[in-house]
Protein backbone atom coordinates (compact mmCIF):
# COMPACT_ATOMS: atom_id res chain seq x y z
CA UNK A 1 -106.64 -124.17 303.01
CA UNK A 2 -105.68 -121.92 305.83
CA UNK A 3 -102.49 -119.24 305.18
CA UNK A 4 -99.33 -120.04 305.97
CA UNK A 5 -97.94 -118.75 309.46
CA UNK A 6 -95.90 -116.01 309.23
CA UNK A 7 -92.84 -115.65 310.86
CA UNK A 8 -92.24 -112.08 313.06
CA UNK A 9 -89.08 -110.43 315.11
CA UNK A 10 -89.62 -108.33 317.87
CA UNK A 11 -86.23 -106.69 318.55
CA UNK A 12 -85.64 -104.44 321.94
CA UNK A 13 -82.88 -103.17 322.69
CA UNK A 14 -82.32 -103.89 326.48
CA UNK A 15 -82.46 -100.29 329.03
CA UNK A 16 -81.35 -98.19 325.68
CA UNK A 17 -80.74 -94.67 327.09
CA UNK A 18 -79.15 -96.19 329.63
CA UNK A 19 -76.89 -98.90 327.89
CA UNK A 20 -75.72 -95.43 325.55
CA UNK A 21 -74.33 -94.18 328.31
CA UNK A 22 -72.62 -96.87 329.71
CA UNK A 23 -71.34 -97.25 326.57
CA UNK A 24 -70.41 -93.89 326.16
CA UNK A 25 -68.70 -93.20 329.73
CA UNK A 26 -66.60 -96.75 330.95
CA UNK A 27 -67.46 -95.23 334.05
CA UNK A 28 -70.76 -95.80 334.60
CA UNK A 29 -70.51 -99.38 333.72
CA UNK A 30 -71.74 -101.66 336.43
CA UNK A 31 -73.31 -98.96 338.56
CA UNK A 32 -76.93 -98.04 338.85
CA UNK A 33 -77.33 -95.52 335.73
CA UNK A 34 -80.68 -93.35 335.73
CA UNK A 35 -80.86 -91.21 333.01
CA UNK A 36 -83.67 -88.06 333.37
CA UNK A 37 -84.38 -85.24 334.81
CA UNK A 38 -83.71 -83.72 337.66
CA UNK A 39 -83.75 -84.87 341.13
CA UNK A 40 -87.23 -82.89 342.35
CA UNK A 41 -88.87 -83.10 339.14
CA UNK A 42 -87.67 -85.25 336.88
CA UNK A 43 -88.71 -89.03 336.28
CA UNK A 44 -86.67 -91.89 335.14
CA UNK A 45 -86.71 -91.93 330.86
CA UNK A 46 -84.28 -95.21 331.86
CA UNK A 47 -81.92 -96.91 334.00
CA UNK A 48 -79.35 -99.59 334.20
CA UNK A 49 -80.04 -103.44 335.01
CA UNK A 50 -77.81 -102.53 338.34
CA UNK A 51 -81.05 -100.33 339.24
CA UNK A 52 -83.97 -102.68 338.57
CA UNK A 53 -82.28 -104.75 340.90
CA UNK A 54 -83.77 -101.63 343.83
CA UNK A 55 -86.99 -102.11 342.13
CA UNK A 56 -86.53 -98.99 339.61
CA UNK A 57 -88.23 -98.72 336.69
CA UNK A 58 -88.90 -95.88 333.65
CA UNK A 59 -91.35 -93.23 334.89
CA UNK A 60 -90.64 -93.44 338.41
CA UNK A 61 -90.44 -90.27 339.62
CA UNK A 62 -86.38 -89.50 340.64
CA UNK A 63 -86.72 -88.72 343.98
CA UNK A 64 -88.33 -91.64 344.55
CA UNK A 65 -85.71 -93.68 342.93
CA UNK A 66 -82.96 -92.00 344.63
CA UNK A 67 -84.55 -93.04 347.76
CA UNK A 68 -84.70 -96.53 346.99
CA UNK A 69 -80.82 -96.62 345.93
CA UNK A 70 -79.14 -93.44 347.26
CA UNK A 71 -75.69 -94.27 345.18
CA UNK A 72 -77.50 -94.49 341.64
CA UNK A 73 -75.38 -92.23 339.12
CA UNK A 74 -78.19 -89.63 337.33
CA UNK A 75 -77.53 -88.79 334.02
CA UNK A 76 -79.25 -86.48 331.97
CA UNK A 77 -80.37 -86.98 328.84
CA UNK A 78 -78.73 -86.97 325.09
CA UNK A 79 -80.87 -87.76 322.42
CA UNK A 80 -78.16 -86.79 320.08
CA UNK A 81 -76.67 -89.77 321.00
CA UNK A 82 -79.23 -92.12 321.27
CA UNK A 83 -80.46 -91.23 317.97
CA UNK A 84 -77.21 -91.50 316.42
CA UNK A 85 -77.40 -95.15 317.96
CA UNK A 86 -80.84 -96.00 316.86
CA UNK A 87 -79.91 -95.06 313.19
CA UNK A 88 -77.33 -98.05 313.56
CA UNK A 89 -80.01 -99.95 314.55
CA UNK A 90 -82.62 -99.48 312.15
CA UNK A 91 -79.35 -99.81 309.40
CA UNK A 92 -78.94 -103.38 310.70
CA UNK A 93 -82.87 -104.62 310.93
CA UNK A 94 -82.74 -102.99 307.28
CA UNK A 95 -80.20 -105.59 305.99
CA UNK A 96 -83.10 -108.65 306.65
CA UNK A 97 -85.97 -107.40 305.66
CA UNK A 98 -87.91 -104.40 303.89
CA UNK A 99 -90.64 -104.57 306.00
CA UNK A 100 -89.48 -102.94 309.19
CA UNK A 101 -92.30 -101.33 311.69
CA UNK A 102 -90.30 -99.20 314.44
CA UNK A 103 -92.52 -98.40 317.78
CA UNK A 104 -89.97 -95.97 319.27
CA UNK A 105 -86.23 -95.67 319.19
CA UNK A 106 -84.59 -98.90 320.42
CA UNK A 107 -87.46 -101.37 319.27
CA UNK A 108 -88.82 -102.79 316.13
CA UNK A 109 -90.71 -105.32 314.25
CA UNK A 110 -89.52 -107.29 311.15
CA UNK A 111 -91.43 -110.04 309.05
CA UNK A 112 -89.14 -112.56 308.12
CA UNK A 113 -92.35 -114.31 306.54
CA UNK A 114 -90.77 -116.92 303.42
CA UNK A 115 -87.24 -116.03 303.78
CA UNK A 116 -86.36 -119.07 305.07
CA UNK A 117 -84.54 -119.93 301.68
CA UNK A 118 -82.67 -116.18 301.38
CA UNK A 119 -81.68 -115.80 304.98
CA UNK A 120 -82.23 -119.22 307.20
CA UNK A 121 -83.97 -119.80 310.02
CA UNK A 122 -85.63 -117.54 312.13
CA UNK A 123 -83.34 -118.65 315.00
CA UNK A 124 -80.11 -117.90 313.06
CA UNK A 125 -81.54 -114.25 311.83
CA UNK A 126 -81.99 -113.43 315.35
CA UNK A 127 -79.09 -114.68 316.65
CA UNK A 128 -76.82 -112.97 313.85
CA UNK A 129 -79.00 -109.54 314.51
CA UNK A 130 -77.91 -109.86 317.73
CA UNK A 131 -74.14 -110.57 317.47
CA UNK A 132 -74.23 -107.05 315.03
CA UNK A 133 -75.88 -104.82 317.73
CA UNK A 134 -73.36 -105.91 319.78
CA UNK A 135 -70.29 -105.71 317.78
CA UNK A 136 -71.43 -102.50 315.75
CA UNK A 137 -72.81 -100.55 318.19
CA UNK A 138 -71.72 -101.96 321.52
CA UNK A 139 -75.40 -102.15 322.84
CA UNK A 140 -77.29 -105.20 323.61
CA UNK A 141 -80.57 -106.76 321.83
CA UNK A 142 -83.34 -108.93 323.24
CA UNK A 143 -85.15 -110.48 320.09
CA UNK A 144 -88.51 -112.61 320.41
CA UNK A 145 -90.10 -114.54 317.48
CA UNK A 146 -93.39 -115.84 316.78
CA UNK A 147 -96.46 -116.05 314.52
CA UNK A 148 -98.43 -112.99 315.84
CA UNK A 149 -97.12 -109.61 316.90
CA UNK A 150 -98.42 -110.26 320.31
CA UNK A 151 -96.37 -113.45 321.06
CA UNK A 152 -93.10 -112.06 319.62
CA UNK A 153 -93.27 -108.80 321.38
CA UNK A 154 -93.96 -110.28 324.88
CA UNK A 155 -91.15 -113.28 323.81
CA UNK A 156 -88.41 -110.51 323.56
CA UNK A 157 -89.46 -109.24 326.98
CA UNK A 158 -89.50 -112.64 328.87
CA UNK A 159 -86.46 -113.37 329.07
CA UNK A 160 -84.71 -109.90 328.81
CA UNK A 161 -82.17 -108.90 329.23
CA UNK A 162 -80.12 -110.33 326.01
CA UNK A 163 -82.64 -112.85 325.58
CA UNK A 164 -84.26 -115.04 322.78
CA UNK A 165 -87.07 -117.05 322.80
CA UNK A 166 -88.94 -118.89 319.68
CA UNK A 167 -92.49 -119.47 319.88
CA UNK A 168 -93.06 -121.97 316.78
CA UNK A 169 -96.98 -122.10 315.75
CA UNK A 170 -97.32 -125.37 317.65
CA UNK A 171 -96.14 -124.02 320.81
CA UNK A 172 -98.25 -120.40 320.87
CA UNK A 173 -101.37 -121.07 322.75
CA UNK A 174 -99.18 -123.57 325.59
CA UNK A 175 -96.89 -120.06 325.52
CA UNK A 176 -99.74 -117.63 325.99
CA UNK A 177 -102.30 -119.49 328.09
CA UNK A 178 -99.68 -119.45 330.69
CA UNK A 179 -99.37 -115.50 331.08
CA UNK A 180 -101.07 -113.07 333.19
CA UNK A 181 -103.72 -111.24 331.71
CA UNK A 182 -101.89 -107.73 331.74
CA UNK A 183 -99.82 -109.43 329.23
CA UNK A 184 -102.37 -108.68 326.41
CA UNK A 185 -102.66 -105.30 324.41
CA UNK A 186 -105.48 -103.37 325.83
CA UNK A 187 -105.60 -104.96 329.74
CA UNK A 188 -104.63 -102.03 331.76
CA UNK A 189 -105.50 -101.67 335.51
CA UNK A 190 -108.69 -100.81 334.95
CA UNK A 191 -109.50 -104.06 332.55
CA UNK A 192 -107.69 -106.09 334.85
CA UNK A 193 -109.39 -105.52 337.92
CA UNK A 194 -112.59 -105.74 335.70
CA UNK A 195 -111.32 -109.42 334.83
CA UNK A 196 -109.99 -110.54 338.08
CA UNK A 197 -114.02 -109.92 339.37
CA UNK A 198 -114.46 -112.38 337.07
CA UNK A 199 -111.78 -114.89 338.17
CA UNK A 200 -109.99 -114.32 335.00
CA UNK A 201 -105.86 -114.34 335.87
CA UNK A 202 -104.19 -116.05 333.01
CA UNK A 203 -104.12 -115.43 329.21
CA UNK A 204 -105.82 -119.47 329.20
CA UNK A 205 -108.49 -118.28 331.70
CA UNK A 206 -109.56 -115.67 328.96
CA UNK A 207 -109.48 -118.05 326.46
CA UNK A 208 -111.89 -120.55 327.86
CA UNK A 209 -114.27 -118.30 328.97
CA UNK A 210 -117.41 -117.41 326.96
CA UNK A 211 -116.99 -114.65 324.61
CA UNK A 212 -120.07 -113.70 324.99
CA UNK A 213 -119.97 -113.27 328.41
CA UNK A 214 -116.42 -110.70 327.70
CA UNK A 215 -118.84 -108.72 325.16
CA UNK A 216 -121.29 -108.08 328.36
CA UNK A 217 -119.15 -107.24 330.72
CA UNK A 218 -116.32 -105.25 328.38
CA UNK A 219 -118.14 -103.93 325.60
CA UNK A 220 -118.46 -105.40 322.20
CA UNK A 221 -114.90 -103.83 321.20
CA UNK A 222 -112.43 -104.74 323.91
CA UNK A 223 -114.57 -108.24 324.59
CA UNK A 224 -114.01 -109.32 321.19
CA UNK A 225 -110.37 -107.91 321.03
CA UNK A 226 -109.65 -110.08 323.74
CA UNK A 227 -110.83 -113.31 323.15
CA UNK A 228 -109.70 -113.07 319.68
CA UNK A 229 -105.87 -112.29 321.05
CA UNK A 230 -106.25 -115.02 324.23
CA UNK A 231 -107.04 -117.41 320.97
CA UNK A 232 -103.29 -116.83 319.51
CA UNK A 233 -105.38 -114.33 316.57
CA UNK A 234 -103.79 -111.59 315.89
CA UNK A 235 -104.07 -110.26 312.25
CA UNK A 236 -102.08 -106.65 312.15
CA UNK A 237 -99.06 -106.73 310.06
CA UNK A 238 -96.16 -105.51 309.95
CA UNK A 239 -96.83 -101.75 308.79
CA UNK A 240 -93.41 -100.43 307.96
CA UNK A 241 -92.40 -97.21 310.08
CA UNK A 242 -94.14 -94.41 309.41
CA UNK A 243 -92.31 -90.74 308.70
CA UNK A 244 -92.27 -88.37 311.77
CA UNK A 245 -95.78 -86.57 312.20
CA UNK A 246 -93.89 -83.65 315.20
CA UNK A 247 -90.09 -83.25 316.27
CA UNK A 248 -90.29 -81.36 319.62
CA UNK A 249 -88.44 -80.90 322.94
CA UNK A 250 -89.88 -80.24 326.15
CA UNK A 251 -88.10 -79.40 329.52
CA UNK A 252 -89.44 -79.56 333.49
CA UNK A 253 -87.52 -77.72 335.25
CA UNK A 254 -86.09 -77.61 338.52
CA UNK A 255 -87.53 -74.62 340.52
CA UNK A 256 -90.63 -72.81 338.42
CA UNK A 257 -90.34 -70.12 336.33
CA UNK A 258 -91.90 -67.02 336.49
CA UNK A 259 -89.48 -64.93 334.32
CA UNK A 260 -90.17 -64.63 330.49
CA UNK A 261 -86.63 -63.91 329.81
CA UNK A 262 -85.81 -67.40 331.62
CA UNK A 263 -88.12 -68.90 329.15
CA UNK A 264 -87.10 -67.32 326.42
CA UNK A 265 -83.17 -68.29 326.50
CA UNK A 266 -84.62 -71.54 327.34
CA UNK A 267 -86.79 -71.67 324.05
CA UNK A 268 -83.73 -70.32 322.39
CA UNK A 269 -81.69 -73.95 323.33
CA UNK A 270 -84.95 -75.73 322.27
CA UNK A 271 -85.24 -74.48 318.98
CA UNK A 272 -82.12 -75.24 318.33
CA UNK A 273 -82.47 -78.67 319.20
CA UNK A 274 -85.50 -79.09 317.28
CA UNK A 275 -84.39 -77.26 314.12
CA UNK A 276 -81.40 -79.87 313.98
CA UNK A 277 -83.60 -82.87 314.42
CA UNK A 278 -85.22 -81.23 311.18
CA UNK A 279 -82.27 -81.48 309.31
CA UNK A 280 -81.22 -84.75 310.77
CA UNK A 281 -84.19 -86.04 309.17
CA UNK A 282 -84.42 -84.00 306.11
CA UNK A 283 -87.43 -82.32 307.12
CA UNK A 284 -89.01 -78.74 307.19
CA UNK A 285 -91.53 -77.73 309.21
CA UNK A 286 -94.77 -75.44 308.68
CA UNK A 287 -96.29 -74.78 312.21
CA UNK A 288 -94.76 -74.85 315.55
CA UNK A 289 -96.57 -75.30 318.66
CA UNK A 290 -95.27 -73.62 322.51
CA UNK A 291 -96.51 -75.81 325.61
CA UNK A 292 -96.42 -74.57 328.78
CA UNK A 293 -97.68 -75.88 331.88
CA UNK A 294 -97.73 -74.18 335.14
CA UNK A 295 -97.20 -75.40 338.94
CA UNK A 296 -100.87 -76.07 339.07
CA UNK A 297 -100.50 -78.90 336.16
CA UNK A 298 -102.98 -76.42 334.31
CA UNK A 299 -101.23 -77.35 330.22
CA UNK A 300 -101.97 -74.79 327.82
CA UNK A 301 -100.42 -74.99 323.62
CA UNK A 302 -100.25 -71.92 321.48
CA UNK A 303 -99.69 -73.05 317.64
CA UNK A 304 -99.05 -70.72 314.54
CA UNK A 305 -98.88 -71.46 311.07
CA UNK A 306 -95.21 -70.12 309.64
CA UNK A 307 -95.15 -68.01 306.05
CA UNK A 308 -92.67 -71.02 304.70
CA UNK A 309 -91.59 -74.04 305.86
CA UNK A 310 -88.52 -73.80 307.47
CA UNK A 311 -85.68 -75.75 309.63
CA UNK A 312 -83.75 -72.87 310.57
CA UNK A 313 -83.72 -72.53 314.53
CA UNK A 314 -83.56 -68.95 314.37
CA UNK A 315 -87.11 -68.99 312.77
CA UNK A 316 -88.53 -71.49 314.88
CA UNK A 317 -87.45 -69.40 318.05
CA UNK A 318 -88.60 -65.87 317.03
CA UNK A 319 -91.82 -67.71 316.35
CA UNK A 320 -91.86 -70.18 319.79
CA UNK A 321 -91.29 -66.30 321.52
CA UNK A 322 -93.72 -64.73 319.94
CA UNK A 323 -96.27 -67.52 320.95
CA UNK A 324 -94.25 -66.97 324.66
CA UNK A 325 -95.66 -63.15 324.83
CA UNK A 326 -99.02 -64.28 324.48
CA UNK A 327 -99.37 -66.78 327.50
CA UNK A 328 -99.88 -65.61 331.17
CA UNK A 329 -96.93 -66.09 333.08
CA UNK A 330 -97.44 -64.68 336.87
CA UNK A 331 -95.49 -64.75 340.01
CA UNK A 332 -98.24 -66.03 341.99
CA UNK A 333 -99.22 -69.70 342.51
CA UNK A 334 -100.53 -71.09 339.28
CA UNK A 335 -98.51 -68.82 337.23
CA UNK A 336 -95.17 -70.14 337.78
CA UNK A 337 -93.85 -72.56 334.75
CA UNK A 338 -93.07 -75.95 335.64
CA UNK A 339 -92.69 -77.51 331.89
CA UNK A 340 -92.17 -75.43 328.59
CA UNK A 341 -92.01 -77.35 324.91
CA UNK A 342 -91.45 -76.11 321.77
CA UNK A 343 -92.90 -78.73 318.76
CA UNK A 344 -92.25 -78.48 315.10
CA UNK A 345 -95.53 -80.03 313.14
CA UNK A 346 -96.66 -79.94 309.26
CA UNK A 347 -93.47 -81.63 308.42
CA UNK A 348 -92.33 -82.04 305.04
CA UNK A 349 -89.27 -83.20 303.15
CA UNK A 350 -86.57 -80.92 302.95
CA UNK A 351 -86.23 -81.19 299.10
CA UNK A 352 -89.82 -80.75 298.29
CA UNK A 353 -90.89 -77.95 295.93
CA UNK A 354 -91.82 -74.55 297.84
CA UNK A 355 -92.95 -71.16 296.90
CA UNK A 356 -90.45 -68.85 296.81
CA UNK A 357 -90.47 -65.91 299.13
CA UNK A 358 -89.52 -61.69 298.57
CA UNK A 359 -87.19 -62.93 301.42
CA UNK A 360 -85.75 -66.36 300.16
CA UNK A 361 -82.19 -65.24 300.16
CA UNK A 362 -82.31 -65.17 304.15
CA UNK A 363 -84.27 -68.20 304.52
CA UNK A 364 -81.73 -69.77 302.64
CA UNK A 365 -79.05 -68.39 304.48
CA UNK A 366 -80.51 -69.43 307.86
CA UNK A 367 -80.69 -73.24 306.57
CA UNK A 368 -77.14 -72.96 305.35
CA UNK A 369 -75.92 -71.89 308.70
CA UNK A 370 -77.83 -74.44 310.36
CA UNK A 371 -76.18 -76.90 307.85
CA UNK A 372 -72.70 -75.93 308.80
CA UNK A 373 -73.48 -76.24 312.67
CA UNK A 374 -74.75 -79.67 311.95
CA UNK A 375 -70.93 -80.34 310.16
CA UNK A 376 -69.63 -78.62 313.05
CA UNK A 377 -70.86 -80.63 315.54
CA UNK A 378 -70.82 -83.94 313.60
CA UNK A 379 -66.94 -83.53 313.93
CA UNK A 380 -66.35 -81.89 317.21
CA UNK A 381 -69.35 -82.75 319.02
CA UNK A 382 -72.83 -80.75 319.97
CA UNK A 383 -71.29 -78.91 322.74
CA UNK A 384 -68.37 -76.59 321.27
CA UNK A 385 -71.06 -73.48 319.75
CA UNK A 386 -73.29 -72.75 321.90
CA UNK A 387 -75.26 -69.18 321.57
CA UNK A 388 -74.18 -66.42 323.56
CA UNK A 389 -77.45 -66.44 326.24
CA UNK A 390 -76.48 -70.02 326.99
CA UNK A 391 -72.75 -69.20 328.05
CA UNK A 392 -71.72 -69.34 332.11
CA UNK A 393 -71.29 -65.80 333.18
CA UNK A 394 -67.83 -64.75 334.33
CA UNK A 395 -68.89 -66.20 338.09
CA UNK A 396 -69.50 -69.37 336.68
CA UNK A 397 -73.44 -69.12 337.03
């Protein structure tokens, strides 16, 4: 007697950095949003519906999407924010079901397997998970469900944005055999082209063709992987999410660097950040970890071990510096610094038990200051203290 099908959500929530700000700013509503980096150097982290519509899309580089629609609106940045939002809506998938599976941010899986009685149909869980992103946190929520991660994950993307789609067990191999083949997990570019030598276009084409045939051409691993998927067989589970393994921040900047003292206020800002994310997530940290790479692309990481855990920025940035002094930073070509990170790693939860040090009484006070800054800037917002180094001179530089 085969098992039961089980019944999975895939929730997105539709262009996410960039829906935050609209949200945020009335502004920017209706207009082309792009939220990233710089115009140079940057690359699109998101943008609005209003700028797919130019044929923009995440990890385009910036100048090339301010070619293709000169009056897009760039915004940089605020994870503050779009953490704040994603708490919301990890709150909400919480209320239907403890088996929640986050892949990033804005998007998550839920098994709603047998709850039928509890909650309803999947159709109504879906649709009511919907109407609360909306109302609660003024954002918008494509939701796909089906018997296999696969289908459900591709059914909230199909008919985004603020779409729905059910695939019912009966209906998952007519929904599948239909799609390209880049529509599977594991078909990138490479695997495609592979496949389309072998006239293989749809999901159905890969279904119906020999397996054994996929083995000799694409290896017993990704062969088998894909007929097994192009069959509607998919076994992974929901695996709920998974505690933070690094909290880092990374910058590219606009013109290189070849200044240590540049780097160093800009460490300064990132430890900061990174030493708040700590406490945001009631975490401590035991090794931190500088990246640099220079104008050549050439990436280089320097990682110590710290005495104590720690999520006090101060810490984190004499330690990111001291990493900083030991790194070759020259004037000429592949010297400069295009892109400097600072990662916190060996996390830990805030309350575990630690070995006290000679020097606790700092440590602790460092924490406790960080603590207040968090209260701080829960009220009044992230940008009213800002260290000294970080402060416009009197011209206004």
């Amino acid at each position: 007697m085969s098992a039961p099908a089980r019944t999975i959500l895939h929730v997105d929530l539709d262009a996410f950095y960039a829906a935050v700000e609209q949200r945020d700013d009335p502004a920017l509503r209706g207009r082309p949003v792009l939220v990233g980096g710089s115009a140079r150097r940057g690359v699109v982290a998101s943008c609005s519906y209003e700028a797919r519509v130019f044929g923009i899309h995440s990890a385009m580089p910036m100048a090339e999407a301010l070619r293709r629609c000169r009056h897009a609106v760039v915004v940089k940045h605020r994870m503050e924010r779009y953490v704040d939002a994603s708490r919301g809506f990890f709150a909400i998938l919480g209320d239907y079901s403890p088996e929640v599976e986050g892949l990033s941010l804005d998007e998550a899986f839920l098994d709603l397997t047998g709850s039928e009685r509890l909650l309803g149909p999947p159709r109504g869980v879906a649709e009511v998970i919907k109407a609360r992103v909306r109302q609660e946190l003024a954002l918008v929520a494509s939701v796909g469900v089906a018997p296999i991660k696969l289908a459900a994950k591709i059914a909230s993307d199909i008919d985004k944005p603020d779409g729905l789609r059910i695939v019912t067990p009966e209906d998952l191999l007519p929904f599948l055999h239909g799609l390209p083949v880049g529509r599977l997990w594991g078909v990138g570019e490479a695997t495609r082209g592979v496949l389309a030598t072998m006239g293989l276009s749809t999901i159905g084409d890969v279904a119906r063709y020999p397996e054994r045939a996929l083995v000799g051409r694409l290896g017993p691993v990704t062969g088998r992987h894909l007929a097994a998927l192009a069959r509607g067989e998919d076994a992974r589970g929901v695996e709920p999410e998974r505690e933070a393994v690094t909290i880092g921040h990374r910058e590219t900047f606009e013109d290189d660097i070849d200044d240590p003292g540049e780097l160093t206020v800009t460490l300064l800002g990132q430890a900061d950040r990174v030493a708040s994310r700590l406490r945001d997530a009631e975490l401590r940290a035991r090794a931190v970890i500088l990246t640099i790479k220079y104008d050549d692309f050439r990436e280089i990481t320097r990682r110590t071990t710290l005495d104590a855990p720690t999520s006090d920025g101060a810490v984190l940035a004499r330690v990111a510096i001291e990493l900083l002094g030991k790194v070759p930073i020259e004037p000429r070509e592949g010297g400069r610094v295009r892109l400097c990170g600072l990662t916190a790693t060996g996390l830990e939860p805030r309350q575990a038990p630690r070995q006290l040090q000679f020097d606790e009484a700092a440590r602790a006070k460092g924490e406790r200051l960080g603590d207040t800054l968090d209260r701080v800037a829960a009220k009044f917002g992230r940008g009213l203290i800002k260290r000294a180094v970080h402060l416009p001179d009197e011209d206004g530089d």
